[in-house]
PDB file of N, CA and C in Angstrom:
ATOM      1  N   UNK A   1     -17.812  -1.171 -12.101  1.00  0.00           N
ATOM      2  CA  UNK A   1     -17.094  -2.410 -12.362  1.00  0.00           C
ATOM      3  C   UNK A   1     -16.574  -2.965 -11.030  1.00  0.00           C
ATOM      4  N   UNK A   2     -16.808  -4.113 -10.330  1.00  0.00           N
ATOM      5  CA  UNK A   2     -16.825  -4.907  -9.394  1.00  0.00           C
ATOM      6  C   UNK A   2     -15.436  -5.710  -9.829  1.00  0.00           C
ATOM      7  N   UNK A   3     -14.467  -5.224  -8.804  1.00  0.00           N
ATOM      8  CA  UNK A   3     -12.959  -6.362  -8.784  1.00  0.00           C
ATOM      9  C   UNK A   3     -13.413  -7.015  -7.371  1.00  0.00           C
ATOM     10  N   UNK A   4     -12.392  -8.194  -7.665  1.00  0.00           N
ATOM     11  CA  UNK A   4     -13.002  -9.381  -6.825  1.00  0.00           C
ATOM     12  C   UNK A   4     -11.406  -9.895  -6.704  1.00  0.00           C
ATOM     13  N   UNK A   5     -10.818 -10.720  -5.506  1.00  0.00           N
ATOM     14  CA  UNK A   5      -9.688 -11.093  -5.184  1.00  0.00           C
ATOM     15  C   UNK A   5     -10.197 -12.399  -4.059  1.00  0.00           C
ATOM     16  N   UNK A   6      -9.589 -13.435  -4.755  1.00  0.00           N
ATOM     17  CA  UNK A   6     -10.206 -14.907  -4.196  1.00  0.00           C
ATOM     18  C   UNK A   6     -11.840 -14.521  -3.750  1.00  0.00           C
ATOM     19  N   UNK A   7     -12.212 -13.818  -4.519  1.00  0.00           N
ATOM     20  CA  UNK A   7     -13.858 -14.213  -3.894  1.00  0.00           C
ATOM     21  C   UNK A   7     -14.559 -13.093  -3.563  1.00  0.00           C
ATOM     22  N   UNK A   8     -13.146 -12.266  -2.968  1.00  0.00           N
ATOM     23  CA  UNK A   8     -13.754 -10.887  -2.047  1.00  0.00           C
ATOM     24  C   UNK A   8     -13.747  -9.770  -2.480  1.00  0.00           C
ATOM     25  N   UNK A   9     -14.242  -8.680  -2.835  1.00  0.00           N
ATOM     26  CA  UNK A   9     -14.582  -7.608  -2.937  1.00  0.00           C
ATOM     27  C   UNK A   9     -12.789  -6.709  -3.057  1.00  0.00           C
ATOM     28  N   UNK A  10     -12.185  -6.536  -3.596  1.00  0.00           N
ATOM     29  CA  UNK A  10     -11.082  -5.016  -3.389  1.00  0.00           C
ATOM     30  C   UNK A  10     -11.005  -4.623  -2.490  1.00  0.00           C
ATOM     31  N   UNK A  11     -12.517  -3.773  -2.500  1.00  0.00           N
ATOM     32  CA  UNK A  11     -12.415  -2.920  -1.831  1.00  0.00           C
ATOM     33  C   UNK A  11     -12.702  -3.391  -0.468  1.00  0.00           C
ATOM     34  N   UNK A  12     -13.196  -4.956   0.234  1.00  0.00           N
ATOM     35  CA  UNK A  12     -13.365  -5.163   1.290  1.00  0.00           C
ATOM     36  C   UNK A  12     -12.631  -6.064   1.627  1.00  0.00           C
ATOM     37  N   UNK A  13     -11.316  -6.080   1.110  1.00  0.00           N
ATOM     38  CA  UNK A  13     -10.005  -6.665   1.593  1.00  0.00           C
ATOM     39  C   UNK A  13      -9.898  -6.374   2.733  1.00  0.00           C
ATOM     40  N   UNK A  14      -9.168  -7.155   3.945  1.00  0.00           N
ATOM     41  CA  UNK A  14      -8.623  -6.902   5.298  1.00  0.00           C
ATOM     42  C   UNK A  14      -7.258  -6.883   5.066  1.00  0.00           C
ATOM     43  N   UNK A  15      -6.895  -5.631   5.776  1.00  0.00           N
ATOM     44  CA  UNK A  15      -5.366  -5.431   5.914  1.00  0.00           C
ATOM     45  C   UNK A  15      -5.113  -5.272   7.977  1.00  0.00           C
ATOM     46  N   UNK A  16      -5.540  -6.294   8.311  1.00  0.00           N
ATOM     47  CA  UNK A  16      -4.908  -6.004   9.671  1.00  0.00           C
ATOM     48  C   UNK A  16      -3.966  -5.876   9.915  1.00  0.00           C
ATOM     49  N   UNK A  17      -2.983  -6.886  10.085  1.00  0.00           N
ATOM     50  CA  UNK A  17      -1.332  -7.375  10.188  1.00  0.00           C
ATOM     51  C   UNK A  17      -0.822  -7.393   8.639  1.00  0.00           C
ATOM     52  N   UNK A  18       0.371  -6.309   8.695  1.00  0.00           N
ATOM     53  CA  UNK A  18       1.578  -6.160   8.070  1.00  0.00           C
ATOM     54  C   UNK A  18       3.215  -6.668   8.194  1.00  0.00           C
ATOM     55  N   UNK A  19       4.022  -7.305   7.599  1.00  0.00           N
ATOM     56  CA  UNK A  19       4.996  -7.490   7.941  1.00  0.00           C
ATOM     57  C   UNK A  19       5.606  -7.119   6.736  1.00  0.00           C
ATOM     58  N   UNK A  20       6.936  -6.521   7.016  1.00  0.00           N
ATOM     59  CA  UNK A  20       8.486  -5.994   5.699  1.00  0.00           C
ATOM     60  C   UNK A  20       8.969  -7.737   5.762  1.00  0.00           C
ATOM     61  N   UNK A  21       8.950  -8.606   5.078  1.00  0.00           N
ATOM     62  CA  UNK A  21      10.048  -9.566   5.174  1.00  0.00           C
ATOM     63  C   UNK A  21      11.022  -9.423   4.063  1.00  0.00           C
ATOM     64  N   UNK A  22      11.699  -8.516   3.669  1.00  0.00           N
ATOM     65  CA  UNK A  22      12.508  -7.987   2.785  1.00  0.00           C
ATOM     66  C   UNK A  22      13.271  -6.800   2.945  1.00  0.00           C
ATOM     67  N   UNK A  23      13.436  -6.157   3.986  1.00  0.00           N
ATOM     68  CA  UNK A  23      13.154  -4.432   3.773  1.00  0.00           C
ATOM     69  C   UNK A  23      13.730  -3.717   2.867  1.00  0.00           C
ATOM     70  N   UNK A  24      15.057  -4.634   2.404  1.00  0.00           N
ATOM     71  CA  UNK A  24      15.533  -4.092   1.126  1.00  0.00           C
ATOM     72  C   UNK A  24      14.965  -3.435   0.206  1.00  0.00           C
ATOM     73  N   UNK A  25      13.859  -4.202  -0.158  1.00  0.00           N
ATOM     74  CA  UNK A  25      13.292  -3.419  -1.638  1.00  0.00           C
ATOM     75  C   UNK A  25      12.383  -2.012  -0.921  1.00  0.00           C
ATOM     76  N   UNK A  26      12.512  -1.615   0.497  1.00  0.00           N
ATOM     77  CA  UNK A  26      12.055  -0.295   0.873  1.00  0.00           C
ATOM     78  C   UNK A  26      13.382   0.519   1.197  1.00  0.00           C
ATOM     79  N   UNK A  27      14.691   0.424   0.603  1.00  0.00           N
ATOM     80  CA  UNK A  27      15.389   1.018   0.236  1.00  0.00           C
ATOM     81  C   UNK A  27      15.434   1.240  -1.342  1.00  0.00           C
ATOM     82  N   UNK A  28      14.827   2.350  -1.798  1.00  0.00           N
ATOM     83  CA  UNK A  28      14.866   2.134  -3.294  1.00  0.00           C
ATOM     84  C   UNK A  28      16.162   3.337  -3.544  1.00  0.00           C
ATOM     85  N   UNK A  29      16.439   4.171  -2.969  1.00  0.00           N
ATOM     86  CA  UNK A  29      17.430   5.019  -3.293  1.00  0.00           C
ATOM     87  C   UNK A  29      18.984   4.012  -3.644  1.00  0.00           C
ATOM     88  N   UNK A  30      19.069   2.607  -3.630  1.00  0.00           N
ATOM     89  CA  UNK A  30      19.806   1.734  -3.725  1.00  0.00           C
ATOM     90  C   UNK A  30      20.093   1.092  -5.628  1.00  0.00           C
ATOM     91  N   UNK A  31      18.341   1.023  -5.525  1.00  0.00           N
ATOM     92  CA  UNK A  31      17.800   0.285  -7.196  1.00  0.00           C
ATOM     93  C   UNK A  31      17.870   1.748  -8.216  1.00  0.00           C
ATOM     94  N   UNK A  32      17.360   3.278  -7.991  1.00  0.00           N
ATOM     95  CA  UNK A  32      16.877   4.110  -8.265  1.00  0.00           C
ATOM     96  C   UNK A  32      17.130   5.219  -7.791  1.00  0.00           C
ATOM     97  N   UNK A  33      18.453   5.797  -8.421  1.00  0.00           N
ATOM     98  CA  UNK A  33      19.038   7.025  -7.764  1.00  0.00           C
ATOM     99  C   UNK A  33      18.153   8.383  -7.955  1.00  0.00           C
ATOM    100  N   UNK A  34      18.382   8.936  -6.731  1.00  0.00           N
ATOM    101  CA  UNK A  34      17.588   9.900  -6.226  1.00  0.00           C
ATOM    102  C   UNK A  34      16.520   9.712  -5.688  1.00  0.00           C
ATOM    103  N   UNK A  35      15.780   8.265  -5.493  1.00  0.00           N
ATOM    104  CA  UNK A  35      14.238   7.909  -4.954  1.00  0.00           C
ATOM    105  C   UNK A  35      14.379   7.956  -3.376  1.00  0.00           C
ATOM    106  N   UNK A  36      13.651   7.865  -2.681  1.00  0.00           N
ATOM    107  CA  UNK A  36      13.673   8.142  -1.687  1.00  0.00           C
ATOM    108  C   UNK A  36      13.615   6.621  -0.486  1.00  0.00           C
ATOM    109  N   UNK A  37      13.715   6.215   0.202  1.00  0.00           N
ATOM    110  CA  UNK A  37      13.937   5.162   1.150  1.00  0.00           C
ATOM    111  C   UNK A  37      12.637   5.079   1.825  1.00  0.00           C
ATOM    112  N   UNK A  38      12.412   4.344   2.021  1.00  0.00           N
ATOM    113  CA  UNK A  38      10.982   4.061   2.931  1.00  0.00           C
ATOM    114  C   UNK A  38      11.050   3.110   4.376  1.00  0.00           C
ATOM    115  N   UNK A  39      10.864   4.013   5.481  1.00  0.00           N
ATOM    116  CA  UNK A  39      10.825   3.465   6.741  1.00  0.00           C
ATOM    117  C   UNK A  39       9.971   2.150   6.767  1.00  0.00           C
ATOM    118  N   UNK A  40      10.251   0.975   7.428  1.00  0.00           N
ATOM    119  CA  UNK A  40       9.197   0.097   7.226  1.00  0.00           C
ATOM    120  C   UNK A  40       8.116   0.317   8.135  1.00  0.00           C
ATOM    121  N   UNK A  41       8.158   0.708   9.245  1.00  0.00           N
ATOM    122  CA  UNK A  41       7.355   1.372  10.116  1.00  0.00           C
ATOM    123  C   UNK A  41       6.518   2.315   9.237  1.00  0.00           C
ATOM    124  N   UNK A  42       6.809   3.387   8.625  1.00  0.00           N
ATOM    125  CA  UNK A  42       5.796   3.927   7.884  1.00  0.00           C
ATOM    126  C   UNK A  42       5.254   3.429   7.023  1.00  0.00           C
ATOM    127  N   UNK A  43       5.777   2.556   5.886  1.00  0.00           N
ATOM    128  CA  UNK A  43       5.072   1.136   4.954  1.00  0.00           C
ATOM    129  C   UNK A  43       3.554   0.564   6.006  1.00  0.00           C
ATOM    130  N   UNK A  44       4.375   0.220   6.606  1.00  0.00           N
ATOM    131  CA  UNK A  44       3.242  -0.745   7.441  1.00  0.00           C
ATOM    132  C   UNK A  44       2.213   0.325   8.066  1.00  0.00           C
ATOM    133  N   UNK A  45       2.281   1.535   8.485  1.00  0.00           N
ATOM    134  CA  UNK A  45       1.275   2.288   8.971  1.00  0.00           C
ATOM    135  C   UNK A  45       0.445   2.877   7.619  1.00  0.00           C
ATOM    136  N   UNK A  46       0.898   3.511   6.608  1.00  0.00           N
ATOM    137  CA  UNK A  46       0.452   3.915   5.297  1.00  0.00           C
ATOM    138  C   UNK A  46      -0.790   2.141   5.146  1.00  0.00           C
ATOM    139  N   UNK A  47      -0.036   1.163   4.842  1.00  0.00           N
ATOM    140  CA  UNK A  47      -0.610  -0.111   4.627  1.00  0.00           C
ATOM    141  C   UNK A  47      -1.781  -0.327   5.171  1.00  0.00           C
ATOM    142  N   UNK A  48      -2.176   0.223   6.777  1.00  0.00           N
ATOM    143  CA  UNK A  48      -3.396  -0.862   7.578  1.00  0.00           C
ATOM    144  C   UNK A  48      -4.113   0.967   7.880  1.00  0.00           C
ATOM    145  N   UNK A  49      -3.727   1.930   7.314  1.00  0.00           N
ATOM    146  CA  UNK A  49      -4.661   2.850   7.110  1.00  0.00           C
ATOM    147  C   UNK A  49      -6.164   2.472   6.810  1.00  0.00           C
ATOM    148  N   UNK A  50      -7.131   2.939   7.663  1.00  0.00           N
ATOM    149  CA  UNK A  50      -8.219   2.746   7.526  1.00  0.00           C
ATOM    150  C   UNK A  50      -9.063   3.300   6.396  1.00  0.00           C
ATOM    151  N   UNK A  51      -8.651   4.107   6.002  1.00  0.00           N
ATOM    152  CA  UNK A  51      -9.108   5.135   5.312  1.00  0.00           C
ATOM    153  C   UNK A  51      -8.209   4.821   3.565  1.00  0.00           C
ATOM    154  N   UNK A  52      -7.862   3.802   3.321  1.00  0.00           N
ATOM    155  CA  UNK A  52      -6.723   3.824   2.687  1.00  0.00           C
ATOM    156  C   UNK A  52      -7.395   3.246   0.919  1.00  0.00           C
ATOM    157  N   UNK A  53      -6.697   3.455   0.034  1.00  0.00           N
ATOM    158  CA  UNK A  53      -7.417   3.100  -0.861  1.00  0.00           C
ATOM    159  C   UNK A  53      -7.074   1.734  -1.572  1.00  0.00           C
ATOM    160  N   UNK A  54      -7.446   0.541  -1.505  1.00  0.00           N
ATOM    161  CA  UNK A  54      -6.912  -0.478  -1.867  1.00  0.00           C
ATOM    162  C   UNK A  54      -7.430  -0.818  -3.589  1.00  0.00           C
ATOM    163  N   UNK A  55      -6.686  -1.666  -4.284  1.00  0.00           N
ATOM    164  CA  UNK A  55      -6.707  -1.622  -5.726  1.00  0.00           C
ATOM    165  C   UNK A  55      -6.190  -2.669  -6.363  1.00  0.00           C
ATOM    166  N   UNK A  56      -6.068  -3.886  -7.162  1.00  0.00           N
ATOM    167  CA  UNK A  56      -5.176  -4.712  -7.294  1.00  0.00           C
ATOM    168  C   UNK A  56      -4.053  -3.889  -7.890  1.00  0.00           C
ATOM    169  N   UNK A  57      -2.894  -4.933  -7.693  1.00  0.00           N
ATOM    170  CA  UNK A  57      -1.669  -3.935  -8.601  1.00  0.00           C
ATOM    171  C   UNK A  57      -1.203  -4.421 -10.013  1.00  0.00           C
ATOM    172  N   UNK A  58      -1.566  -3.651 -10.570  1.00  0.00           N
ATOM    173  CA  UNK A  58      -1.495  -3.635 -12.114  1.00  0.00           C
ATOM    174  C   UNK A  58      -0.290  -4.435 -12.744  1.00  0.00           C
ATOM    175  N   UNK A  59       0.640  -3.646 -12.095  1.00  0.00           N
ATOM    176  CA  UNK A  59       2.413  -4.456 -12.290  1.00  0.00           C
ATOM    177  C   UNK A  59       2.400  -5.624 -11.719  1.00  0.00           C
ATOM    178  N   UNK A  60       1.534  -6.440 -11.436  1.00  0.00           N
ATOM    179  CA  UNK A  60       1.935  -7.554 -10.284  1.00  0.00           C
ATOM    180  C   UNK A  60       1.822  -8.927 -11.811  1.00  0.00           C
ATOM    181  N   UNK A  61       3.318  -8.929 -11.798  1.00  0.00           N
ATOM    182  CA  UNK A  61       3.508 -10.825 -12.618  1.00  0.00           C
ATOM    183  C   UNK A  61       2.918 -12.118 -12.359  1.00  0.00           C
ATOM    184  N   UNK A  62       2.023 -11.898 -10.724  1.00  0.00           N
ATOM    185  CA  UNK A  62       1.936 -13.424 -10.543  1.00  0.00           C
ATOM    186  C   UNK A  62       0.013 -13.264 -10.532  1.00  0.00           C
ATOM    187  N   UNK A  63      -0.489 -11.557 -10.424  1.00  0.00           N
ATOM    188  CA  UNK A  63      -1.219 -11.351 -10.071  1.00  0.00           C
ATOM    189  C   UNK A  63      -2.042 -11.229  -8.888  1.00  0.00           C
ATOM    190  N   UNK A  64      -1.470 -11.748  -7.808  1.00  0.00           N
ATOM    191  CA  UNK A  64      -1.738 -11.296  -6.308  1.00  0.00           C
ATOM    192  C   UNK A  64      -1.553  -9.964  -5.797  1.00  0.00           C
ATOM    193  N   UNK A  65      -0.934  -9.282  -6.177  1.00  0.00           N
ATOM    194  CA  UNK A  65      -0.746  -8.159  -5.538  1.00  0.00           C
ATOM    195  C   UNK A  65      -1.664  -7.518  -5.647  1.00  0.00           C
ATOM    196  N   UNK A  66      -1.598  -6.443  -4.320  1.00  0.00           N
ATOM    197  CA  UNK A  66      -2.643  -5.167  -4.118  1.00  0.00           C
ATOM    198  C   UNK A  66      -1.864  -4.021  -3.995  1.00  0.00           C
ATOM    199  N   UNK A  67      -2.159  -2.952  -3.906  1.00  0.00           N
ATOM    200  CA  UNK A  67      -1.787  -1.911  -4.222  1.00  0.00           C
ATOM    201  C   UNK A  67      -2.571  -0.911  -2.811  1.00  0.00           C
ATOM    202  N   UNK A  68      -1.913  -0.432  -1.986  1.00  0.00           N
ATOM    203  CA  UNK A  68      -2.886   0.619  -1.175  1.00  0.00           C
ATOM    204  C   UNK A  68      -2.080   2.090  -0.994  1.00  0.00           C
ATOM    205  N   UNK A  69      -2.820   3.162  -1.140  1.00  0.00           N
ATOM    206  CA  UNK A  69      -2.382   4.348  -1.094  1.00  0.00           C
ATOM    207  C   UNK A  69      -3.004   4.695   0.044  1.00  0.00           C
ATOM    208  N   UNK A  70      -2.030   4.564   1.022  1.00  0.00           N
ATOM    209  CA  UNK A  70      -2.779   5.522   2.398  1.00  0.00           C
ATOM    210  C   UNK A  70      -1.854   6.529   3.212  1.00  0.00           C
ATOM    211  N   UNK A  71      -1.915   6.739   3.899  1.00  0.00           N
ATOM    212  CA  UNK A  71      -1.107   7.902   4.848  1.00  0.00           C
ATOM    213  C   UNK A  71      -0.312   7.438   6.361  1.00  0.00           C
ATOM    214  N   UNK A  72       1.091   8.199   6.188  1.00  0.00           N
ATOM    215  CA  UNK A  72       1.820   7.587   7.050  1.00  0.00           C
ATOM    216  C   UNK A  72       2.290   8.906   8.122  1.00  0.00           C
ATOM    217  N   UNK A  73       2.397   9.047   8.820  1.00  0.00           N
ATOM    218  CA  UNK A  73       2.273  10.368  10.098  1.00  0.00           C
ATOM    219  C   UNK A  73       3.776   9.824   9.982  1.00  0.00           C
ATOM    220  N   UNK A  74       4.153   8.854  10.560  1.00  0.00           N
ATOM    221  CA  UNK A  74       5.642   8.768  10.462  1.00  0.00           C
ATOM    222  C   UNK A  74       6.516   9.313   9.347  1.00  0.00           C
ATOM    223  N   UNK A  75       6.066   9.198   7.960  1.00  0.00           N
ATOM    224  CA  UNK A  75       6.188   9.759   6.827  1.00  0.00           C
ATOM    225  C   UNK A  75       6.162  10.869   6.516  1.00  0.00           C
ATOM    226  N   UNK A  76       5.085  11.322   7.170  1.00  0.00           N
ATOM    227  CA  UNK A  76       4.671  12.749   6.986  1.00  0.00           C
ATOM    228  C   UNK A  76       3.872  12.743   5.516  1.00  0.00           C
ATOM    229  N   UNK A  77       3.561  11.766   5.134  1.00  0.00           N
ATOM    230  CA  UNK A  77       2.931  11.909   3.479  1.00  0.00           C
ATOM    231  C   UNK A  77       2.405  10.835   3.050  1.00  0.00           C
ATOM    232  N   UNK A  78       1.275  10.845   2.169  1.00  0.00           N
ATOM    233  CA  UNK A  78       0.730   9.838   1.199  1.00  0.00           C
ATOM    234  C   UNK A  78       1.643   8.300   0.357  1.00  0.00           C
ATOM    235  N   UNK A  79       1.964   7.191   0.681  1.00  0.00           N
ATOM    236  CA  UNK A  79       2.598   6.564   0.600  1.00  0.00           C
ATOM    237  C   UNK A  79       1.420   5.425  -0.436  1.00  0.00           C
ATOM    238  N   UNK A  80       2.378   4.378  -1.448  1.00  0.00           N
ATOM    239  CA  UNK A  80       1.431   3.937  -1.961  1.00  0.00           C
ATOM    240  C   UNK A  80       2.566   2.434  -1.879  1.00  0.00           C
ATOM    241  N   UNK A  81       1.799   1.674  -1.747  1.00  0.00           N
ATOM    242  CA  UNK A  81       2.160   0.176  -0.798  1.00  0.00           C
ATOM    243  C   UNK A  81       2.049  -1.105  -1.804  1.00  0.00           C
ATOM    244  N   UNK A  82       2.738  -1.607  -1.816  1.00  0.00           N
ATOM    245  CA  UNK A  82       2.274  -2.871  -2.675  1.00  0.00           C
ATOM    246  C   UNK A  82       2.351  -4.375  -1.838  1.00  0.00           C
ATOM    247  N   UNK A  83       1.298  -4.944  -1.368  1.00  0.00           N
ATOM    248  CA  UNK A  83       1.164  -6.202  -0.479  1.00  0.00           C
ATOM    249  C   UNK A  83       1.221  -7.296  -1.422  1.00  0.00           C
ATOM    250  N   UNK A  84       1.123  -8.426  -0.514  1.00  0.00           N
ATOM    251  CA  UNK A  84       0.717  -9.803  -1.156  1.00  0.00           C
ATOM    252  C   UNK A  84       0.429 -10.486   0.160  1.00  0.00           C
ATOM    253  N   UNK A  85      -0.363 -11.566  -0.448  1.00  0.00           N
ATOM    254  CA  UNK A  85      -1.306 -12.210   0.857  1.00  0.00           C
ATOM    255  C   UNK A  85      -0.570 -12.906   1.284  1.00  0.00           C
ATOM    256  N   UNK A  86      -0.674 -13.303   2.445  1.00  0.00           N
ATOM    257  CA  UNK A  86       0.269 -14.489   3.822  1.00  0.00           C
ATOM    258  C   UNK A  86      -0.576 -15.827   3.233  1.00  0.00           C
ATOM    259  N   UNK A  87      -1.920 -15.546   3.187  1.00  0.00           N
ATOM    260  CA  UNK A  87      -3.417 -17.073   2.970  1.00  0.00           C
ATOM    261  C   UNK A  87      -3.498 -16.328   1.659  1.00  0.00           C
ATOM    262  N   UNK A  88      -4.415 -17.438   0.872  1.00  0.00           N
ATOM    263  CA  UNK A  88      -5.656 -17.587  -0.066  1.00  0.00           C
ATOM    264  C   UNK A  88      -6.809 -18.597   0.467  1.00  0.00           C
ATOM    265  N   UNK A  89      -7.945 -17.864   0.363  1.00  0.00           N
ATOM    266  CA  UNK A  89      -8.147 -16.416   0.512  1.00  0.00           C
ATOM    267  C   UNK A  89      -7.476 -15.335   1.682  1.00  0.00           C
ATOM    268  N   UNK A  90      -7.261 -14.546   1.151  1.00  0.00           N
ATOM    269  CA  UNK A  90      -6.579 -13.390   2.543  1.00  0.00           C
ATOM    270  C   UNK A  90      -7.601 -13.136   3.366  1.00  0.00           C
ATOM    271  N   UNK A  91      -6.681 -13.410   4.580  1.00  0.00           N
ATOM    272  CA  UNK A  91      -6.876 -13.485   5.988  1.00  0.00           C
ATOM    273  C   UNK A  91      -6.688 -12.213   6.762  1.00  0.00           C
ATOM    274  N   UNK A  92      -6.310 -11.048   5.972  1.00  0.00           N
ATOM    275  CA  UNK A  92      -5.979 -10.048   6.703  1.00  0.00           C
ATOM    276  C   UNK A  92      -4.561  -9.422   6.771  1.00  0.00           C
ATOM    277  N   UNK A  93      -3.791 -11.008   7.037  1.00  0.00           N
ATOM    278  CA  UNK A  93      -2.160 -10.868   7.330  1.00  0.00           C
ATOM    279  C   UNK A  93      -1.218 -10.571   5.670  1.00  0.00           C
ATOM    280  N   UNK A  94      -0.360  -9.567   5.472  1.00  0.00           N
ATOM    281  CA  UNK A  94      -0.112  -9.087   4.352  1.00  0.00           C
ATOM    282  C   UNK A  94       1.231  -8.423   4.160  1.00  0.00           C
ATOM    283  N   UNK A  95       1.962  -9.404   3.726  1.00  0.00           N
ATOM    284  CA  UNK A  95       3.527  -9.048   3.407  1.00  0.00           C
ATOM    285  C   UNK A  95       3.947  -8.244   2.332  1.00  0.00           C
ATOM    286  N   UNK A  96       4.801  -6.740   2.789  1.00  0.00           N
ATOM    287  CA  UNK A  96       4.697  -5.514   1.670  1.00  0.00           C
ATOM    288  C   UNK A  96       5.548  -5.664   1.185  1.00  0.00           C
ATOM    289  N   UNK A  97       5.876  -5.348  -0.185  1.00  0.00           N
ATOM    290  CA  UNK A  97       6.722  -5.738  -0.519  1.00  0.00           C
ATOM    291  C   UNK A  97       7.433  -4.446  -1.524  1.00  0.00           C
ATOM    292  N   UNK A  98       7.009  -3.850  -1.270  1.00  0.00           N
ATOM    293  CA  UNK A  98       8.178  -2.331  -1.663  1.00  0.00           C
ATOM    294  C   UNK A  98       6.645  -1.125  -1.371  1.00  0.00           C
ATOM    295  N   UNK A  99       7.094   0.156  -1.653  1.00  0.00           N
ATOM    296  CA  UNK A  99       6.477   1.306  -0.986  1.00  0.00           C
ATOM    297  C   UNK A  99       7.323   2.339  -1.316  1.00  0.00           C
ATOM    298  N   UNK A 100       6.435   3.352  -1.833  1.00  0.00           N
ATOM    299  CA  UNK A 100       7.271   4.646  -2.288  1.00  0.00           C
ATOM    300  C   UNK A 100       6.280   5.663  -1.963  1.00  0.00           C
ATOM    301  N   UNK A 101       7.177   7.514  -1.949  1.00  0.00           N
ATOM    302  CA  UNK A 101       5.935   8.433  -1.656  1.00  0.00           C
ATOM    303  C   UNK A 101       5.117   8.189  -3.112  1.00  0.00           C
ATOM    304  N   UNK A 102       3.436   8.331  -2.685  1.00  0.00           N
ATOM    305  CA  UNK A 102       2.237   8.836  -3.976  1.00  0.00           C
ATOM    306  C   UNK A 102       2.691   9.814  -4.899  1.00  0.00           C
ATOM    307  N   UNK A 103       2.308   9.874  -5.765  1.00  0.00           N
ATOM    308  CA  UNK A 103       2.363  10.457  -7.138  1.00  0.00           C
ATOM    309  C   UNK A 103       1.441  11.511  -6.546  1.00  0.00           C
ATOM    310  N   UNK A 104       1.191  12.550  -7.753  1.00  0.00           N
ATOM    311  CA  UNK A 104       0.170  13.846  -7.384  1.00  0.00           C
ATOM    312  C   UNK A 104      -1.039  12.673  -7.279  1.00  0.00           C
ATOM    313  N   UNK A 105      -1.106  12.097  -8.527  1.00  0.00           N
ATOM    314  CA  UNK A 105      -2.815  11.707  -8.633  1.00  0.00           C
ATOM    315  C   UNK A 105      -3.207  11.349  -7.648  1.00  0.00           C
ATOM    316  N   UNK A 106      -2.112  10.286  -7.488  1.00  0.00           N
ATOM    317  CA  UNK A 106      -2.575   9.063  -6.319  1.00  0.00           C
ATOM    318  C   UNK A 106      -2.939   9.651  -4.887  1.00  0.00           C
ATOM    319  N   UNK A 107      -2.368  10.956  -4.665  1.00  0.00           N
ATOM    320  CA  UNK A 107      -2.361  11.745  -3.341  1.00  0.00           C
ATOM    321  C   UNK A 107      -3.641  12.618  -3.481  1.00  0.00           C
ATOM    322  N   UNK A 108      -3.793  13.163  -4.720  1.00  0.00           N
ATOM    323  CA  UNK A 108      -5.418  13.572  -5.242  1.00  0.00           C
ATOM    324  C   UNK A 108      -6.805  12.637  -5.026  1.00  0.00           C
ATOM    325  N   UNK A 109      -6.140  11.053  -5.521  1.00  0.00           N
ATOM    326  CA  UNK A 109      -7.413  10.561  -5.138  1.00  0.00           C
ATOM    327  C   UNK A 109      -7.392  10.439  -3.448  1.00  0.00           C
ATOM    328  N   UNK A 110      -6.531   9.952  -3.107  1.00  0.00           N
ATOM    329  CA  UNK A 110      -6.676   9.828  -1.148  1.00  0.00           C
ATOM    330  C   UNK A 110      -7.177  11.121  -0.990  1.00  0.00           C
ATOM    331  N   UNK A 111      -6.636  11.823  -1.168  1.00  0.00           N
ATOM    332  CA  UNK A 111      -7.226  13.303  -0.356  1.00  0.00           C
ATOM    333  C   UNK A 111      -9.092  14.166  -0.943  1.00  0.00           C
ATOM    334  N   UNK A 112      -9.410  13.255  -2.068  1.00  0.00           N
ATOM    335  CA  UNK A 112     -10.580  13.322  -2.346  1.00  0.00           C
ATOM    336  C   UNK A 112     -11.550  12.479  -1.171  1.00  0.00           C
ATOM    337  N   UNK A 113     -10.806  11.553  -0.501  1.00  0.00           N
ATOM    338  CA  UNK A 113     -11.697  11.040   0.303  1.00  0.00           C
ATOM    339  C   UNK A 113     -12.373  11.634   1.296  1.00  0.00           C
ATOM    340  N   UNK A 114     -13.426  11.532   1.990  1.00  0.00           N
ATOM    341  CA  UNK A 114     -13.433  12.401   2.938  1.00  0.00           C
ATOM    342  C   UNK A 114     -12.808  12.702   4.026  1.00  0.00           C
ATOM    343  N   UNK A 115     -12.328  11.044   4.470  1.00  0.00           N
ATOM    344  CA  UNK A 115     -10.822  10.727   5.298  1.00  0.00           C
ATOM    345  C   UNK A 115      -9.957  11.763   4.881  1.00  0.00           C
ATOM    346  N   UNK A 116      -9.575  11.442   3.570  1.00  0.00           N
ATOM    347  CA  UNK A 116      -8.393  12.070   3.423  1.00  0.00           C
ATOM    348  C   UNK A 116      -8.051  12.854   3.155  1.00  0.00           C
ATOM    349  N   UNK A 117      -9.344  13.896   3.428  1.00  0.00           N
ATOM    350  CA  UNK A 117      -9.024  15.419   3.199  1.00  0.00           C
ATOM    351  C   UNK A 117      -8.451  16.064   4.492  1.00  0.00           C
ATOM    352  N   UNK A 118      -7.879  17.012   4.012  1.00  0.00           N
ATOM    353  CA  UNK A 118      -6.808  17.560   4.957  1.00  0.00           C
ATOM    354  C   UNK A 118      -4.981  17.146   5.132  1.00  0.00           C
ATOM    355  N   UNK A 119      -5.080  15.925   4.416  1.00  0.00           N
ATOM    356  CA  UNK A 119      -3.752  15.259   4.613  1.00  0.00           C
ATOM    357  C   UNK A 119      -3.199  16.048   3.558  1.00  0.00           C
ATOM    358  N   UNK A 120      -2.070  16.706   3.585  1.00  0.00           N
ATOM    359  CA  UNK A 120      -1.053  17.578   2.863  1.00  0.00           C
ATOM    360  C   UNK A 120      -0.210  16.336   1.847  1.00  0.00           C
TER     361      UNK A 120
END
């Protein structure tokens, strides 16, 4: 099954440039006691992961959103990202807009990759 976003492929979305213009909502230990806080520096590195798995995001109300589960060294762990485009069609440039650590699965499928084997 072929997803498509203004035209393009999911899976051949460009995520070059990242920006937090919020960082609030990467404090979730604020909304959601006991969750954990998310560096935006690691958001944005998890985000333009090469290796990263991009997806539309299911929860998204307006329907733009994407969804990427990739890996953050700053983090130390599997992080799963939720963007929205700067353009239509996206240009690459991609404003995150919250980010939390991966679930088992979600860290199961990254680490099924061949990339992403080895990442703990």
């Amino acid at each position: 099954m072929d997803d498509w976003y203004d035209g393009i492929p999911v899976v051949d979305l460009r995520i070059s440039v990242t920006d937090v213009p919020d960082p609030v909502h990467l404090r979730r230990s604020a909304r959601y006691p006991g969750e954990v806080d998310i560096d935006p520096a690691a958001a944005m590195e998890a985000a333009t992961d090469p290796h990263g798995l991009i997806a539309r995001d299911p929860r998204s109300r307006t329907g733009e959103a994407i969804r990427v589960i990739g890996y953050s060294a700053t983090a130390g762990q599997v992080l799963l990202v939720v963007l929205l485009p700067d353009d239509h069609p996206p240009t690459g440039h991609w404003h995150i807009v919250t980010a939390w650590p991966a679930g088992r699965r979600q860290t199961a499928a990254y680490q099924a990759t061949d990339e992403g084997r080895g990442v703990e």
